[in-house]
C-alpha atoms as a PDB file:
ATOM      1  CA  UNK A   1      14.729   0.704  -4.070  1.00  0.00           C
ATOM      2  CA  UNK A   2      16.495   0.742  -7.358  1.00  0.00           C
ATOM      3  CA  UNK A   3      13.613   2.059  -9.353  1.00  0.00           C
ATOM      4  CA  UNK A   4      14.009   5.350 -11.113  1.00  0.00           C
ATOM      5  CA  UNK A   5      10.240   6.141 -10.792  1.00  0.00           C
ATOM      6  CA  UNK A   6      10.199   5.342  -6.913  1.00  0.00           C
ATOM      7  CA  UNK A   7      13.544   7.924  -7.099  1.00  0.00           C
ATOM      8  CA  UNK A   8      11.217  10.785  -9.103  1.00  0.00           C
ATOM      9  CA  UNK A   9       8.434  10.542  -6.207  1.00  0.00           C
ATOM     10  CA  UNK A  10      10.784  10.881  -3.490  1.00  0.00           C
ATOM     11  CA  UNK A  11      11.908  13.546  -4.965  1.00  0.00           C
ATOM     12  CA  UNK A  12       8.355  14.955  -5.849  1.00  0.00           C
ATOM     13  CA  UNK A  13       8.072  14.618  -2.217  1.00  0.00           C
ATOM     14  CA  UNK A  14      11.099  16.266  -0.890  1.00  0.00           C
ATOM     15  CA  UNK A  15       9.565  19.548  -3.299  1.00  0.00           C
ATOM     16  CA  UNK A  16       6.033  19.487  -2.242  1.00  0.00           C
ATOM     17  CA  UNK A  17       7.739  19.616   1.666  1.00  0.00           C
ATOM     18  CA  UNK A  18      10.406  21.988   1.416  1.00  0.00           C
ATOM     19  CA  UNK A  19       8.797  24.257   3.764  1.00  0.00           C
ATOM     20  CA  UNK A  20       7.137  22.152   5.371  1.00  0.00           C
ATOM     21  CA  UNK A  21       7.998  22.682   9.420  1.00  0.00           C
ATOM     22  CA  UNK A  22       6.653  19.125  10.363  1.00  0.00           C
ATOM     23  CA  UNK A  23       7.908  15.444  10.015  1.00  0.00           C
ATOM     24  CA  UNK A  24       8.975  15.304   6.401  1.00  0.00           C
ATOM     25  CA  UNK A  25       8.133  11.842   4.258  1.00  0.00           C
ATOM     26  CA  UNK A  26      11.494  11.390   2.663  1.00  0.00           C
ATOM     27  CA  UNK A  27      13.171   7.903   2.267  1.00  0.00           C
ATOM     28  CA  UNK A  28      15.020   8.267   5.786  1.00  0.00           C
ATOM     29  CA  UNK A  29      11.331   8.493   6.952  1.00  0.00           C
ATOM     30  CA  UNK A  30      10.179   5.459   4.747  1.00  0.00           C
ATOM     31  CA  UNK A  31      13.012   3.326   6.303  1.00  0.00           C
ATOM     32  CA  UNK A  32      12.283   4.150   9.780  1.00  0.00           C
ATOM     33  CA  UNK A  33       8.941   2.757   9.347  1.00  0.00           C
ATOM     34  CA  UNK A  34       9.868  -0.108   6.855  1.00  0.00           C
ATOM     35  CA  UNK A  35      12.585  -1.146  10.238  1.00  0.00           C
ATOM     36  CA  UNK A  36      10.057   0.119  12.971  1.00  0.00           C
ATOM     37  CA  UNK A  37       7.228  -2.412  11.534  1.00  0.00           C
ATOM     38  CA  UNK A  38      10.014  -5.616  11.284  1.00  0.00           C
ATOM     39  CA  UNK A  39      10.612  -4.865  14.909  1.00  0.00           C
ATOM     40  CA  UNK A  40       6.890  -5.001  15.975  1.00  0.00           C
ATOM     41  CA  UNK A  41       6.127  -8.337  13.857  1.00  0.00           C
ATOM     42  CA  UNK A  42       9.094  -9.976  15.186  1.00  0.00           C
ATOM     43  CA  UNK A  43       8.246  -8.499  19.141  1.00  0.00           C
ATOM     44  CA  UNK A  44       4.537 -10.093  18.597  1.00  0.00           C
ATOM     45  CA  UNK A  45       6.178 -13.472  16.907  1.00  0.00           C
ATOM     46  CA  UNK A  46       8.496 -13.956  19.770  1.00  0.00           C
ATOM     47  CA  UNK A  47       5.831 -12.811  22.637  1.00  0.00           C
ATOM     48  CA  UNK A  48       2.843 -13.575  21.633  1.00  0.00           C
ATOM     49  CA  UNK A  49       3.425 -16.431  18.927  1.00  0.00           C
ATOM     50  CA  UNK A  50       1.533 -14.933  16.247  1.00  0.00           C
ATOM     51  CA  UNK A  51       1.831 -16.832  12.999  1.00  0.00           C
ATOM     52  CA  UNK A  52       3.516 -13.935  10.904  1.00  0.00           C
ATOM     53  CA  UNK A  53       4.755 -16.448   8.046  1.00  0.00           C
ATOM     54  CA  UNK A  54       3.507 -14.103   5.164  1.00  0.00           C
ATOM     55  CA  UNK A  55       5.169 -11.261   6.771  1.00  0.00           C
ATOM     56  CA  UNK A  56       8.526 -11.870   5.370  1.00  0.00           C
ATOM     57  CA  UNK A  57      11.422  -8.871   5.943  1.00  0.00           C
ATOM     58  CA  UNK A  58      10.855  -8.376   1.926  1.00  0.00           C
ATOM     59  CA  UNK A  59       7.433  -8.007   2.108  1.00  0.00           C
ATOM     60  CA  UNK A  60       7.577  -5.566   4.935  1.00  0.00           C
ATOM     61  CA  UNK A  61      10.624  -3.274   3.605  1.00  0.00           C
ATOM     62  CA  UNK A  62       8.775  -3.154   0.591  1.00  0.00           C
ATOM     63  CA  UNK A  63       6.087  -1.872   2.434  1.00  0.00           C
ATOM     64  CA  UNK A  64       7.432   0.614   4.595  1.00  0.00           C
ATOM     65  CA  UNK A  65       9.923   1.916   1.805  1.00  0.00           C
ATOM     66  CA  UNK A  66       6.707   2.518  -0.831  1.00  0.00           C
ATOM     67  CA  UNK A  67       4.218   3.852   2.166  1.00  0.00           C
ATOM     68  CA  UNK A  68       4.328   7.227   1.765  1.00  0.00           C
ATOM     69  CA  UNK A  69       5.297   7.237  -2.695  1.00  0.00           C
ATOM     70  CA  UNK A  70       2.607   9.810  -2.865  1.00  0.00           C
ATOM     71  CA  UNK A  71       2.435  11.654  -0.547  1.00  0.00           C
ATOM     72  CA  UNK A  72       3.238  15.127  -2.962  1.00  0.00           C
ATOM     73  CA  UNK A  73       0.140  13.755  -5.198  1.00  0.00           C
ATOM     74  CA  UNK A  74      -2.213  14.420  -1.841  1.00  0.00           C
ATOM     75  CA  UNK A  75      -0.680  17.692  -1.837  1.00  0.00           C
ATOM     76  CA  UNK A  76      -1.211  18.744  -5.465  1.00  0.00           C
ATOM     77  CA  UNK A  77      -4.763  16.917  -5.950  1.00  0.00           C
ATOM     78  CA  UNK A  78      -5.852  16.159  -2.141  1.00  0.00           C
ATOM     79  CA  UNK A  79      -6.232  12.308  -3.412  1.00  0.00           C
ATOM     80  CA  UNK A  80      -5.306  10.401  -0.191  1.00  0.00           C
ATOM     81  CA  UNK A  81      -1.763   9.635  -0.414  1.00  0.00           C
ATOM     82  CA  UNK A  82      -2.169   5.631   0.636  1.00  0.00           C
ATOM     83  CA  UNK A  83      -4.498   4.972  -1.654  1.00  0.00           C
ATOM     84  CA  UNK A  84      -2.675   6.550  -4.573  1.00  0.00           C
ATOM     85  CA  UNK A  85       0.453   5.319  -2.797  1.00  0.00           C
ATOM     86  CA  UNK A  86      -0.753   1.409  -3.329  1.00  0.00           C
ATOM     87  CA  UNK A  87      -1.801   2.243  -6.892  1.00  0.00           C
ATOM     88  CA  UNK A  88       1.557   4.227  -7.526  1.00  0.00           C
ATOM     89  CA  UNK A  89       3.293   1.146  -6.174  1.00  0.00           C
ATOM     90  CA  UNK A  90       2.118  -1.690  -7.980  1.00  0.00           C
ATOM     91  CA  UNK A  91       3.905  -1.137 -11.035  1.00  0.00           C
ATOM     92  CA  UNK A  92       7.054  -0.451  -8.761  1.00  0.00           C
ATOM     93  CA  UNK A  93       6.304  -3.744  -6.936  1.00  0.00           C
ATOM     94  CA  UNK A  94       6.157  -5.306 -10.598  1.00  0.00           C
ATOM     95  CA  UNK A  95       9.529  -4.635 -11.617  1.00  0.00           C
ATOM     96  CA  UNK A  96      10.915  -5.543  -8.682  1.00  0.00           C
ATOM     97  CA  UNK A  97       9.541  -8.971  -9.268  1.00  0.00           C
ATOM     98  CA  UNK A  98       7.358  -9.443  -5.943  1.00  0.00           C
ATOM     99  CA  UNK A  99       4.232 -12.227  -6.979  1.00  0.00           C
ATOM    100  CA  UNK A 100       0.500 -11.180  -6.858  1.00  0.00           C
ATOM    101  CA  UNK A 101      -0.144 -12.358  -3.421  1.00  0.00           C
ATOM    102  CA  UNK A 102       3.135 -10.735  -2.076  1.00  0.00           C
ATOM    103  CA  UNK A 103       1.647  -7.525  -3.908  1.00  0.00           C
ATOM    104  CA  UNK A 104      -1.930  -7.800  -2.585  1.00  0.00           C
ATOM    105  CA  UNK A 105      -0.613  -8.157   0.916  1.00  0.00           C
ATOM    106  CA  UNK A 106       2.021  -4.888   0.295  1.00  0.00           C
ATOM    107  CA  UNK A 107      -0.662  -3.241  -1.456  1.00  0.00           C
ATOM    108  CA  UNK A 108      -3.202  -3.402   0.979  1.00  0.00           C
ATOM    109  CA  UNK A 109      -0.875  -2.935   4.176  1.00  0.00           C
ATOM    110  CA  UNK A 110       0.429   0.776   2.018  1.00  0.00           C
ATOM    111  CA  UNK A 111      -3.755   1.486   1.401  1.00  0.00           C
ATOM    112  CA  UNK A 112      -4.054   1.061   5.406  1.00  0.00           C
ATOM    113  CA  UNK A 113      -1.211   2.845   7.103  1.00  0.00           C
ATOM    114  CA  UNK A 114      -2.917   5.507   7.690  1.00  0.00           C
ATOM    115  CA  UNK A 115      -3.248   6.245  11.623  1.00  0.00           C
ATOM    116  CA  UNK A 116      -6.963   6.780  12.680  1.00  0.00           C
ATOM    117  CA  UNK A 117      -8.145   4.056  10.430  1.00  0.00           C
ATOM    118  CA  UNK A 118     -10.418   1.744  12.802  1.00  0.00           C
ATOM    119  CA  UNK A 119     -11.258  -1.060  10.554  1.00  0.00           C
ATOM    120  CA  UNK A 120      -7.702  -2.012   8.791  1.00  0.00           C
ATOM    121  CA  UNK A 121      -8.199  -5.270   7.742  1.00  0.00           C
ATOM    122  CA  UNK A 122      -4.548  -6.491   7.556  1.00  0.00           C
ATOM    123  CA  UNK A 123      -2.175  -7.645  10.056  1.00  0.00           C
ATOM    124  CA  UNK A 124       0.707  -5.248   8.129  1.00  0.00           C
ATOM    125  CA  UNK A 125      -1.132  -2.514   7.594  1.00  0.00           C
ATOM    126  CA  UNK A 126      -2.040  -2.241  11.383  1.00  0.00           C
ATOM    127  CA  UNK A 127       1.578  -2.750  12.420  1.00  0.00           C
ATOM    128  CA  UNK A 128       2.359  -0.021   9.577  1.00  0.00           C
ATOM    129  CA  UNK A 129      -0.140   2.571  11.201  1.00  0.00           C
ATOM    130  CA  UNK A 130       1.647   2.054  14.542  1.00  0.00           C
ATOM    131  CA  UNK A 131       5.483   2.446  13.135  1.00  0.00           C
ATOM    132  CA  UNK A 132       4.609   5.540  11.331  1.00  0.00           C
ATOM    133  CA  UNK A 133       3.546   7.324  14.279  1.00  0.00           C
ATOM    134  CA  UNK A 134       6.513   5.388  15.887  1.00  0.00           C
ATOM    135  CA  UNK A 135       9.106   6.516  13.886  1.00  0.00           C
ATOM    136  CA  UNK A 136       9.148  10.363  14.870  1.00  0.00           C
ATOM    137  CA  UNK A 137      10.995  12.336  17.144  1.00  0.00           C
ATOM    138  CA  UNK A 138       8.213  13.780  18.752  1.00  0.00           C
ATOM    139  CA  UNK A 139       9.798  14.584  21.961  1.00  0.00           C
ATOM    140  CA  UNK A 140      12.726  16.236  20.362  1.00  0.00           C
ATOM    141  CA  UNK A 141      10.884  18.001  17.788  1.00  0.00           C
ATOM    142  CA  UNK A 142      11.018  22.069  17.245  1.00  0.00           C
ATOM    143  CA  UNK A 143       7.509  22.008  15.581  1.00  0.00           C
ATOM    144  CA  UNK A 144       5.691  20.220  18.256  1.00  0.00           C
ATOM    145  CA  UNK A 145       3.622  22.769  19.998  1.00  0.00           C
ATOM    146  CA  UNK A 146       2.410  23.497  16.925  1.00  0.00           C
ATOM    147  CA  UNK A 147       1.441  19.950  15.604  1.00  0.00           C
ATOM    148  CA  UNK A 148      -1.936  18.742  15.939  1.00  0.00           C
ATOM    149  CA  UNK A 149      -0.957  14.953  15.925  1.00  0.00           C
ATOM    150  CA  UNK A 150       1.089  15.730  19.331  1.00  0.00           C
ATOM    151  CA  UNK A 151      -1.785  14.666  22.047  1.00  0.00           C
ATOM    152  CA  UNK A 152      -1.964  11.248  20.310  1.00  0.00           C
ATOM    153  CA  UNK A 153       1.904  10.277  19.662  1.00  0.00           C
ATOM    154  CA  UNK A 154       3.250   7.496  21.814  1.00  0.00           C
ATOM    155  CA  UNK A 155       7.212   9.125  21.272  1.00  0.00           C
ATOM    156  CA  UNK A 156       6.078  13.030  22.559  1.00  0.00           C
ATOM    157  CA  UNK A 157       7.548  12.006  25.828  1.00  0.00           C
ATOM    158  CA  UNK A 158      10.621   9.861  24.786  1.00  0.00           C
ATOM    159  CA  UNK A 159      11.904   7.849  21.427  1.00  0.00           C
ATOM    160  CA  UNK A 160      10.480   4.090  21.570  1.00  0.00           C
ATOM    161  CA  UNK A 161      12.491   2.661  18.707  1.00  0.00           C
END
């Protein structure tokens, strides 16, 4: 994203993490999930014909690449990162010239990513939830024995994407 506030939070974020042992939430991250996501719409189009017409491969880059804006603002305040993240974003979403539905359905997908959230509401924000966890490196991972997300992560035994 060309957006010189979206730059500042990455940044913000690569800070709040630098000793941070774990999976870090830096743009590669952000990408990962934004191509991880694409992948699983397009699997469940082609397999199980689900109409995914308002998932477009804007809409879910946009997405995946604004997920995780704030996640130093849950570190500094302990204010959930996705729901500051979809706040943080709209204005970034603005200026990039998406529409208010497009928004709504980004918005709400970045409020829902979260894994362990039951009752998403949104096709994108479920297939979100699932490419974040997705897009580690569990199995390869120094910090693993010590992570407390490891019993419940679909790549500790291999990489799936």
């Amino acid at each position: 994203m060309n957006d010189n506030y979206y730059r500042e939070c990455l940044e913000h974020n690569a800070v709040a993490e630098v000793e941070r042992r774990f999976c870090r939430h830096d743009l590669q991250h952000m990408l990962d999930v934004a191509r991880i996501t694409y992948m699983l719409v397009l699997e469940d189009a082609c397999q199980k014909g689900h109409d995914t017409a308002m998932l477009t491969r804007e809409i879910i880059y946009a997405a995946g690449l604004l997920h995780d804006l704030a996640r130093w603002l849950e570190y500094e305040t302990g204010e959930d990162h996705a729901v500051a993240g979809a706040r943080l974003a709209g204005p970034v979403l603005d200026r990039s010239g998406f529409n208010d539905r497009e928004k709504e359905v980004i918005l709400t997908a970045i409020r829902e990513h979260r894994a362990g959230a039951e009752e998403k509401t949104s096709s994108l924000g479920r297939y979100m939830a699932r490419a974040d966890d997705l897009s580690r490196p569990c199995y390869n991972c120094k910090a693993r024995n010590e992570c407390y997300k490891i019993g419940r992560m679909e790549t500790s035994g291999n990489l799936l994407y």
